[in-house]
N, C-alpha and C. Protein backbone atom coordinates (compact mmCIF):
# COMPACT_ATOMS: atom_id res chain seq x y z
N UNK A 1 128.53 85.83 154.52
CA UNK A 1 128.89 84.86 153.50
C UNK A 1 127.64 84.27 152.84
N UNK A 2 126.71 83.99 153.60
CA UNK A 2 125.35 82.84 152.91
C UNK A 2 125.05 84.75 152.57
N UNK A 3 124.73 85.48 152.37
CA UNK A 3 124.18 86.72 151.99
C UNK A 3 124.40 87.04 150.44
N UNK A 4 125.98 86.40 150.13
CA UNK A 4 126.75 87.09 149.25
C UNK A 4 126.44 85.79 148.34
N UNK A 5 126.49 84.44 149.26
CA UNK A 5 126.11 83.31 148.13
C UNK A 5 124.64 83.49 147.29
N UNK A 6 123.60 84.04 148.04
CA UNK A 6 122.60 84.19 147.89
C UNK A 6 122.19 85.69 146.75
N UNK A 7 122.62 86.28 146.60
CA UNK A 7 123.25 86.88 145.63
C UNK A 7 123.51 87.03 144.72
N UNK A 8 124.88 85.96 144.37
CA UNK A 8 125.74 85.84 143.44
C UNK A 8 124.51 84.55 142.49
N UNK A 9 123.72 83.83 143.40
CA UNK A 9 122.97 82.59 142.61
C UNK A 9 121.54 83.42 142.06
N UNK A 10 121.11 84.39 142.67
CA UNK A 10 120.51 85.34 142.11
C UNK A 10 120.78 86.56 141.39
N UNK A 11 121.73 86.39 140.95
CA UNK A 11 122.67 87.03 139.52
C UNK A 11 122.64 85.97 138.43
N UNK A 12 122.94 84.69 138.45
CA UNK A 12 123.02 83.87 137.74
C UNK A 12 121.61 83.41 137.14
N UNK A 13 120.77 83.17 137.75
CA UNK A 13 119.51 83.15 137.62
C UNK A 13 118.89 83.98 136.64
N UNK A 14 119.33 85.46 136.76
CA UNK A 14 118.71 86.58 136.06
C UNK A 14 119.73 86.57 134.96
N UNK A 15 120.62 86.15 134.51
CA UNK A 15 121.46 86.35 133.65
C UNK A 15 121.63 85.28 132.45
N UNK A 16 120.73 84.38 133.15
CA UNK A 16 120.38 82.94 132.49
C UNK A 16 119.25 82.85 131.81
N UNK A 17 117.97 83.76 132.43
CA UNK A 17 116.91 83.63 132.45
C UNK A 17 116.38 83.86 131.06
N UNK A 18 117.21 84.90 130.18
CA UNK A 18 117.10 85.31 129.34
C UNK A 18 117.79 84.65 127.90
N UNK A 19 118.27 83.57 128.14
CA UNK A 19 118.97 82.40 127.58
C UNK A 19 118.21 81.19 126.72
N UNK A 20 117.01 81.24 127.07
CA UNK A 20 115.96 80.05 126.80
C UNK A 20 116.12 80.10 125.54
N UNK A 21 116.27 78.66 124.92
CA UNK A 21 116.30 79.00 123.54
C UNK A 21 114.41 78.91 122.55
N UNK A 22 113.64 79.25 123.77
CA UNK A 22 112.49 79.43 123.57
C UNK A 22 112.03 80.94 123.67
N UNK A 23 112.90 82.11 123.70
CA UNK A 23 112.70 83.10 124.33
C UNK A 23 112.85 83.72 122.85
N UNK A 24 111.96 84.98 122.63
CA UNK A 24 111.51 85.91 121.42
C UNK A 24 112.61 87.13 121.20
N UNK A 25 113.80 86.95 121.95
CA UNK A 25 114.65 87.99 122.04
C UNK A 25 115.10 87.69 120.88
N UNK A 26 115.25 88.96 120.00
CA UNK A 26 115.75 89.51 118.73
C UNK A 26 115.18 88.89 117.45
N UNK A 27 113.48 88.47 118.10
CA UNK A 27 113.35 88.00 116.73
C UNK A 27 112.13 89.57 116.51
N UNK A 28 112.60 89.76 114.67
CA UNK A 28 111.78 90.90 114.33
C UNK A 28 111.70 90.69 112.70
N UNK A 29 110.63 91.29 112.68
CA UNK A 29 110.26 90.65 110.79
C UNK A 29 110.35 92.15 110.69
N UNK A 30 110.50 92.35 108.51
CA UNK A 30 110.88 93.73 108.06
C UNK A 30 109.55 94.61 108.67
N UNK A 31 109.39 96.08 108.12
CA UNK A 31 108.62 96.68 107.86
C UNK A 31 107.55 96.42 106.96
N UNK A 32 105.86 96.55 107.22
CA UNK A 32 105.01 95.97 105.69
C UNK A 32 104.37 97.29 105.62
N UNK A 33 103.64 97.03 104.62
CA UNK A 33 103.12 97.24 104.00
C UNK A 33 101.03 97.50 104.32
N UNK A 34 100.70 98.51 105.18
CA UNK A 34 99.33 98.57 105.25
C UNK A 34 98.29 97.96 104.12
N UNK A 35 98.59 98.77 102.83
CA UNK A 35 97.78 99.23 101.97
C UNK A 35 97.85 97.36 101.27
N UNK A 36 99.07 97.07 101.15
CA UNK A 36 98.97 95.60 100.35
C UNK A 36 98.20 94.38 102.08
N UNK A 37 98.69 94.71 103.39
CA UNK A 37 97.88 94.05 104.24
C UNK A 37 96.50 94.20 104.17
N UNK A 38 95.78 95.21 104.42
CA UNK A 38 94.31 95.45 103.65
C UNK A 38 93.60 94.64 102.33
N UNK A 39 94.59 94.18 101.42
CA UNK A 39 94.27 93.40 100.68
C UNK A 39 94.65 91.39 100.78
N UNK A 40 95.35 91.48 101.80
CA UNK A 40 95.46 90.42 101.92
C UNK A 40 94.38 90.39 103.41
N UNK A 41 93.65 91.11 103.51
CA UNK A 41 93.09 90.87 104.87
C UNK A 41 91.47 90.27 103.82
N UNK A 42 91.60 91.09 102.82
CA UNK A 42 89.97 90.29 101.87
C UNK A 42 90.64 89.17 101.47
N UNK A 43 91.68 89.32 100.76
CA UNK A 43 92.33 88.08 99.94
C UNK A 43 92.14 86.78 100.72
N UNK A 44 92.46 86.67 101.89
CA UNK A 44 92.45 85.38 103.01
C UNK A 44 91.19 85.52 103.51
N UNK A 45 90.14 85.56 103.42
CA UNK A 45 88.48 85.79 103.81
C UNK A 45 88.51 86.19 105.21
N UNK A 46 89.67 87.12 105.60
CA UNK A 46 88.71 87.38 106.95
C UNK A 46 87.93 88.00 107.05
N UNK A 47 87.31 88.96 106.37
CA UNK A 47 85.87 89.21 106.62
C UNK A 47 84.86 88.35 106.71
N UNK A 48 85.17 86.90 106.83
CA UNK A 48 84.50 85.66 106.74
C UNK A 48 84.19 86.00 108.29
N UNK A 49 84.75 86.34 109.27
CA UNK A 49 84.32 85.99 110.36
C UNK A 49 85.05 87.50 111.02
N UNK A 50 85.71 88.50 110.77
CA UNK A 50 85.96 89.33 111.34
C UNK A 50 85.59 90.80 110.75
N UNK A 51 85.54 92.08 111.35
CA UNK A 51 85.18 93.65 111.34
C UNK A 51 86.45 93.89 111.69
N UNK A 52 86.88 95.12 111.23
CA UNK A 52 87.91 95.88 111.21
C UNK A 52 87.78 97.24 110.41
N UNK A 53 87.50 98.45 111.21
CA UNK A 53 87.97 99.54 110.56
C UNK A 53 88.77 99.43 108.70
N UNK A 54 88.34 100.53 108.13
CA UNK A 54 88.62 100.50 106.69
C UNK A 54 88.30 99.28 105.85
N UNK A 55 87.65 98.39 106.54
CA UNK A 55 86.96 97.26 105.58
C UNK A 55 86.00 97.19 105.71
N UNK A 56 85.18 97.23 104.10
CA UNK A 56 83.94 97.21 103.85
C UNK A 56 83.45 96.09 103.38
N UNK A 57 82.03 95.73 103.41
CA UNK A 57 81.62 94.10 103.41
C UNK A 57 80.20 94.65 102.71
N UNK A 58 79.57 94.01 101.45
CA UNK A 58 78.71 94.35 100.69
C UNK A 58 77.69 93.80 102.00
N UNK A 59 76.51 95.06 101.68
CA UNK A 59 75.14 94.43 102.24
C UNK A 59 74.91 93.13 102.71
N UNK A 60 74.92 92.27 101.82
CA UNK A 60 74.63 91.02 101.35
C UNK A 60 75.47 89.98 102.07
N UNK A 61 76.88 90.65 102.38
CA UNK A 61 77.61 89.70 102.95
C UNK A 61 77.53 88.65 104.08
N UNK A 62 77.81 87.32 104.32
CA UNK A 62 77.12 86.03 105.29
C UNK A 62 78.44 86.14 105.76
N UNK A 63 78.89 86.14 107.58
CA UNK A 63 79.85 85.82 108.31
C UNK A 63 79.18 84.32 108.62
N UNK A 64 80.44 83.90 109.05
CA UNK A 64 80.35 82.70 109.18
C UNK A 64 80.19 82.43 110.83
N UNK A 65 80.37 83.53 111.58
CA UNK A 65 79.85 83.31 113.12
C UNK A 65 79.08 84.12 112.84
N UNK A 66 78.06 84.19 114.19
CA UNK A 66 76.36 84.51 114.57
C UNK A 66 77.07 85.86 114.89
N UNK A 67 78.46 85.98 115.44
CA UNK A 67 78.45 87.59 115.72
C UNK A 67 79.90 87.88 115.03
N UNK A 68 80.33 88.72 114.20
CA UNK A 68 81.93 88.58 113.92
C UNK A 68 82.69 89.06 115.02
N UNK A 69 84.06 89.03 114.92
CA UNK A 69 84.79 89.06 115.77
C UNK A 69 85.89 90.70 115.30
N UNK A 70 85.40 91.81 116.33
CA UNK A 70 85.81 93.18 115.82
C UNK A 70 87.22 92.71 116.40
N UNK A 71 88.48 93.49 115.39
CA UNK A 71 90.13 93.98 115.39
C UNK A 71 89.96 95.31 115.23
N UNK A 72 90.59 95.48 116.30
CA UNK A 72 90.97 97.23 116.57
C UNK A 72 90.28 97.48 118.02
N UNK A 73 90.26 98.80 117.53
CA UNK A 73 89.67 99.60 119.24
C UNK A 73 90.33 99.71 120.14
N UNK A 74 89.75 100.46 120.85
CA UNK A 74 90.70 100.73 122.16
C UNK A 74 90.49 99.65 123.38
N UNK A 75 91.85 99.87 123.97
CA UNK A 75 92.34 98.91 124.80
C UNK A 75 92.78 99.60 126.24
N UNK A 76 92.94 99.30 127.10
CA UNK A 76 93.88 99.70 128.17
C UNK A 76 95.19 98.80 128.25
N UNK A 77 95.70 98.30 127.48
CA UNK A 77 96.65 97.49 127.43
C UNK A 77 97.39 97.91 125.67
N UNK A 78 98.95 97.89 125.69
CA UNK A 78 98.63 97.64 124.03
C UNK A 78 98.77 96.34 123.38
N UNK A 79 98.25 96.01 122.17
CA UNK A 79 98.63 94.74 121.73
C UNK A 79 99.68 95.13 120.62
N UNK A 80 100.54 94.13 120.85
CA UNK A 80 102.11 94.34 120.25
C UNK A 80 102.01 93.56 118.82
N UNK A 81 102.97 93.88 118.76
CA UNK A 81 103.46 93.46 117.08
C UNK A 81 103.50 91.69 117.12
N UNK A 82 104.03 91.90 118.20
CA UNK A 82 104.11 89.91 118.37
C UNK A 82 102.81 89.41 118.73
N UNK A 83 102.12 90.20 119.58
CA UNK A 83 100.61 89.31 119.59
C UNK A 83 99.65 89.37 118.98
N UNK A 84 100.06 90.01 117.81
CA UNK A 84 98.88 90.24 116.37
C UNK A 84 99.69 88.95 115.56
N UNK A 85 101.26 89.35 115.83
CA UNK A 85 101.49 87.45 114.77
C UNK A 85 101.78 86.07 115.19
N UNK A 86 101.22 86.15 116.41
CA UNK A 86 100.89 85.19 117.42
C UNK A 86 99.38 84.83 117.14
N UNK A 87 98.35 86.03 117.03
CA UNK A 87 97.10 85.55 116.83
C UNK A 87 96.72 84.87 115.26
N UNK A 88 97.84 85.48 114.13
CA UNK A 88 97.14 85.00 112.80
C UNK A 88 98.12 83.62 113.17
N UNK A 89 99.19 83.72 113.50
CA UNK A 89 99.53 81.96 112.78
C UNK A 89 99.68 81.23 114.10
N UNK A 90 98.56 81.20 115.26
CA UNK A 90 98.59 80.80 116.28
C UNK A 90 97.51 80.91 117.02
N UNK A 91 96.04 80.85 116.71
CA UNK A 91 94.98 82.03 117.24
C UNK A 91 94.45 80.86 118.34
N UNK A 92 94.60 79.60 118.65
CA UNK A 92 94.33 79.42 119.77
C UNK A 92 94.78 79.55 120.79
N UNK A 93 96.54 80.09 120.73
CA UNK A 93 97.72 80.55 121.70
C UNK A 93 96.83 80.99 123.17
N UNK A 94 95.31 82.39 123.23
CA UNK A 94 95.08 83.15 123.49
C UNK A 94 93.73 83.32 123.15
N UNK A 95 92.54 83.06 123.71
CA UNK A 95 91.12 83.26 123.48
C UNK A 95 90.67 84.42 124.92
N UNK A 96 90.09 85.29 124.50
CA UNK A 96 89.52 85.65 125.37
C UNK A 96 88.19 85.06 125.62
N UNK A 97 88.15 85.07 127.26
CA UNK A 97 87.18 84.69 127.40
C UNK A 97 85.38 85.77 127.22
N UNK A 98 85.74 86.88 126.85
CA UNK A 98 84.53 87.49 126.54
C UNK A 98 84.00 86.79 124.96
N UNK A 99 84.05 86.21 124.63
CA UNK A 99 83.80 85.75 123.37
C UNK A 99 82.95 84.46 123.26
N UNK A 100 81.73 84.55 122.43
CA UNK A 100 80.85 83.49 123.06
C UNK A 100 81.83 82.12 122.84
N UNK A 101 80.89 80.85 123.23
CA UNK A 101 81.57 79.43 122.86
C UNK A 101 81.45 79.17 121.64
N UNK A 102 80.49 79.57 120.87
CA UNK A 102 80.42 79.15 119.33
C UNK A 102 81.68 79.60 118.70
N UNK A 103 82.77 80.61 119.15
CA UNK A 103 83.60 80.68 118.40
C UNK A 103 84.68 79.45 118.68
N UNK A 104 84.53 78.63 119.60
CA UNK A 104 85.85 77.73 119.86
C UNK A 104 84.94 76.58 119.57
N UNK A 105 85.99 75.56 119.30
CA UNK A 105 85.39 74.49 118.99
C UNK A 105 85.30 73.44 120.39
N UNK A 106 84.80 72.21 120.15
CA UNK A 106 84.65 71.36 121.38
C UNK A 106 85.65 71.59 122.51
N UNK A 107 87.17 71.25 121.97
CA UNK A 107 88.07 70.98 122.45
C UNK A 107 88.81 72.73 122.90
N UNK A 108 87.69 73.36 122.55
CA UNK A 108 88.23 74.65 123.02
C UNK A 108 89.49 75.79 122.30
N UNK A 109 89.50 75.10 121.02
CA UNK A 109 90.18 75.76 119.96
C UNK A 109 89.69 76.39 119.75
N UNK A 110 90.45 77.71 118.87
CA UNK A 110 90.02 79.11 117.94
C UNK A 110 89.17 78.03 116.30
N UNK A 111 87.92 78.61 115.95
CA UNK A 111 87.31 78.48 114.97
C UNK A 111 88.53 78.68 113.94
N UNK A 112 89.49 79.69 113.74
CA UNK A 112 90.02 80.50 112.83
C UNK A 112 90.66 79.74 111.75
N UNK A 113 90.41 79.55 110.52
CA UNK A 113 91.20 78.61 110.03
C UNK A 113 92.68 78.93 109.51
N UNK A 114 93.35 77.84 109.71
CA UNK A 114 94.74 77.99 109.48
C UNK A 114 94.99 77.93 107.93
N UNK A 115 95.92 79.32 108.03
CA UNK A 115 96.37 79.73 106.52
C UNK A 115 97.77 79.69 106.62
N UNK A 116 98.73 79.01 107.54
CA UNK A 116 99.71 79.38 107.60
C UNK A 116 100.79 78.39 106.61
N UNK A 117 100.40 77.48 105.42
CA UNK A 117 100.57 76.77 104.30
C UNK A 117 100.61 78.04 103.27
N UNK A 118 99.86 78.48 103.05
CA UNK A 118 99.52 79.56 101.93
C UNK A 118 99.99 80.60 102.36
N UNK A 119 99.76 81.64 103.07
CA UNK A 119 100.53 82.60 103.74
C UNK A 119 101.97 83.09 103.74
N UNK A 120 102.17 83.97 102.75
CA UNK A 120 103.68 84.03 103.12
C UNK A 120 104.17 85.00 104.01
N UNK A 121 105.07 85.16 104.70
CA UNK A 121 105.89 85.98 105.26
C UNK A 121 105.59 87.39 105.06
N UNK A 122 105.87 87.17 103.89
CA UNK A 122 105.71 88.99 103.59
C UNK A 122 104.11 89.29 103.67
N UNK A 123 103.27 88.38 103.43
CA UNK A 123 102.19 88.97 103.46
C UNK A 123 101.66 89.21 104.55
N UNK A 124 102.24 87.92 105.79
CA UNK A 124 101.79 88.54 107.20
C UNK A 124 102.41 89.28 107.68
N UNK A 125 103.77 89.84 107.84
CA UNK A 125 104.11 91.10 107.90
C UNK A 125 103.30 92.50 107.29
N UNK A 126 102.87 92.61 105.94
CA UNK A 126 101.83 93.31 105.52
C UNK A 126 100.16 93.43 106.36
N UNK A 127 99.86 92.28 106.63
CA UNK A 127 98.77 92.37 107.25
C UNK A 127 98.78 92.83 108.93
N UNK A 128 100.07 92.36 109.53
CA UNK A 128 99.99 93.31 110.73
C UNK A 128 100.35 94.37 110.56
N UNK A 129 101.22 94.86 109.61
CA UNK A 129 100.99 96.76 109.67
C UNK A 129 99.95 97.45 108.97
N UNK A 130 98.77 96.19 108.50
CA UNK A 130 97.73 96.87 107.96
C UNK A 130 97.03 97.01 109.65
N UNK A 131 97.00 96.16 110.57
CA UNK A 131 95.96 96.13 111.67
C UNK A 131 97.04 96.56 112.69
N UNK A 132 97.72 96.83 112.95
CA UNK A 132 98.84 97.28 113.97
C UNK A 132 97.88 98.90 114.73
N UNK A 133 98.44 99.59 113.46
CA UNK A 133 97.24 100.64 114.00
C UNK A 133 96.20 101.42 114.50
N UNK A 134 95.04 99.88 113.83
CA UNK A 134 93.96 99.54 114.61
C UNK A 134 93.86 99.76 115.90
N UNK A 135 94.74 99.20 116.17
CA UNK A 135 94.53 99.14 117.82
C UNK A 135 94.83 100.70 119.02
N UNK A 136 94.23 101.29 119.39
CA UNK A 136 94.64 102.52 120.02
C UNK A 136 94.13 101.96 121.63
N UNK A 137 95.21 103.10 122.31
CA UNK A 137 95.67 102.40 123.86
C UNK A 137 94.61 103.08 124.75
N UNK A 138 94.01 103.18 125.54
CA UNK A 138 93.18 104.51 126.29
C UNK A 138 93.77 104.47 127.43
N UNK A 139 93.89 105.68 127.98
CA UNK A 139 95.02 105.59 129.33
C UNK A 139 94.54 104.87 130.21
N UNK A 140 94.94 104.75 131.07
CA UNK A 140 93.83 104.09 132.44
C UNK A 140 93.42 105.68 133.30
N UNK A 141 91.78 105.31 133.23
CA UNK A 141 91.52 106.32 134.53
C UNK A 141 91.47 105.76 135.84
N UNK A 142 92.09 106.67 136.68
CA UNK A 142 91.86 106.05 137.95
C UNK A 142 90.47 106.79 138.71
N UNK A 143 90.34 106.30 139.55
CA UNK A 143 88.60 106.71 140.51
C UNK A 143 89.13 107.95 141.35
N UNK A 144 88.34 108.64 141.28
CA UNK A 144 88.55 109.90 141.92
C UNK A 144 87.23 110.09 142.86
N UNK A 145 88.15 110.23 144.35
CA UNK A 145 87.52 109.99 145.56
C UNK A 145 87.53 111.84 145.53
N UNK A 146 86.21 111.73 146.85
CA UNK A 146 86.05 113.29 147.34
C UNK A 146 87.20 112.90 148.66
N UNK A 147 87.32 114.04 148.77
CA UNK A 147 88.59 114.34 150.02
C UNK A 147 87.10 114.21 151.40
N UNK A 148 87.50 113.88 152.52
CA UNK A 148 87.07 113.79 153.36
C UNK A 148 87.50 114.02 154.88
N UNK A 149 86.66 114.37 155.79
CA UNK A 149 87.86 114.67 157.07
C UNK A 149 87.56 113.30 158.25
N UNK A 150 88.36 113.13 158.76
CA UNK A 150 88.33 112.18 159.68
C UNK A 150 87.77 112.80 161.09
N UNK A 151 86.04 112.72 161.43
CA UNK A 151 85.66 113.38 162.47
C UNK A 151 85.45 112.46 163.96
N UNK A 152 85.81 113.03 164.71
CA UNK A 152 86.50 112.19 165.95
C UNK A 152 84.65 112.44 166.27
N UNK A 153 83.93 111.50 167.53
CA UNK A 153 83.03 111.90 168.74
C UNK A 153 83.40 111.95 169.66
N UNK A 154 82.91 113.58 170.31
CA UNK A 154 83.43 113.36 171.28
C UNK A 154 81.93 113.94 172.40
């Protein structure tokens, strides 16, 4: 009996869990647009402070950090559709810590400035399927041991 109660409240649990009205289930924006994201990726100055594959930055160009901050590359993890639009209209959500301190401010915020007034919808949808791509997965290698024999003394 306590087996079956125990159970049945761990059914409920898992069946609830997914209920939060804080939870990302079924939220999904249209399809964009690369070629118009690419242009809203100059249009909004991130080359002010970021590198990314297919964007070019005249000679001359001044970032506004001491080192910019590269999008793309490979990962052993992938980064999803939600945590590329988590990072533009949310970029302190998530700092890595490989990143010097000059990019956060005192209080440990993202430098990044908020465009999410100006920004429309469609354009950040456009700009993550301009950088969606960017990102490529690398498998994980695992360590490869020599085989060995287990020698007794005798």
């Amino acid at each position: 009996m306590r087996i079956k109660s125990l159970v049945i409240i761990i059914v409920l649990v898992l069946l609830t869990s997914g209920c939060s009205p804080n939870s990302s289930r079924g939220f999904s924006l249209p399809q964009g647009n690369p070629q118009l994201g690419a242009e809203n990726f100059e249009k909004y100055r991130c080359t002010d402070c970021h590198t990314v594959a297919g964007i070019t930055v005249n000679e001359d160009h001044t970032y506004l950090l001491v080192r910019p901050v590269p999008l793309g590359g490979s990962s052993g993890r992938i980064t999803t559709y939600g945590e590329l639009v988590t990072s533009i209209i949310n970029p302190s959500h998530k700092i890595t810590r490989r990143q010097p301190i000059s990019m956060t401010t005192e209080n440990g915020e993202s430098r990044m400035r908020n465009i999410n007034d100006i920004l429309t919808v469609t354009e950040l949808v456009d700009l993550v399927a301009f950088l969606q791509p960017k990102y490529k997965v690398e498998p994980y290698r695992t360590s490869e041991y020599r085989l060995y024999e287990l020698r007794t003394t005798e």
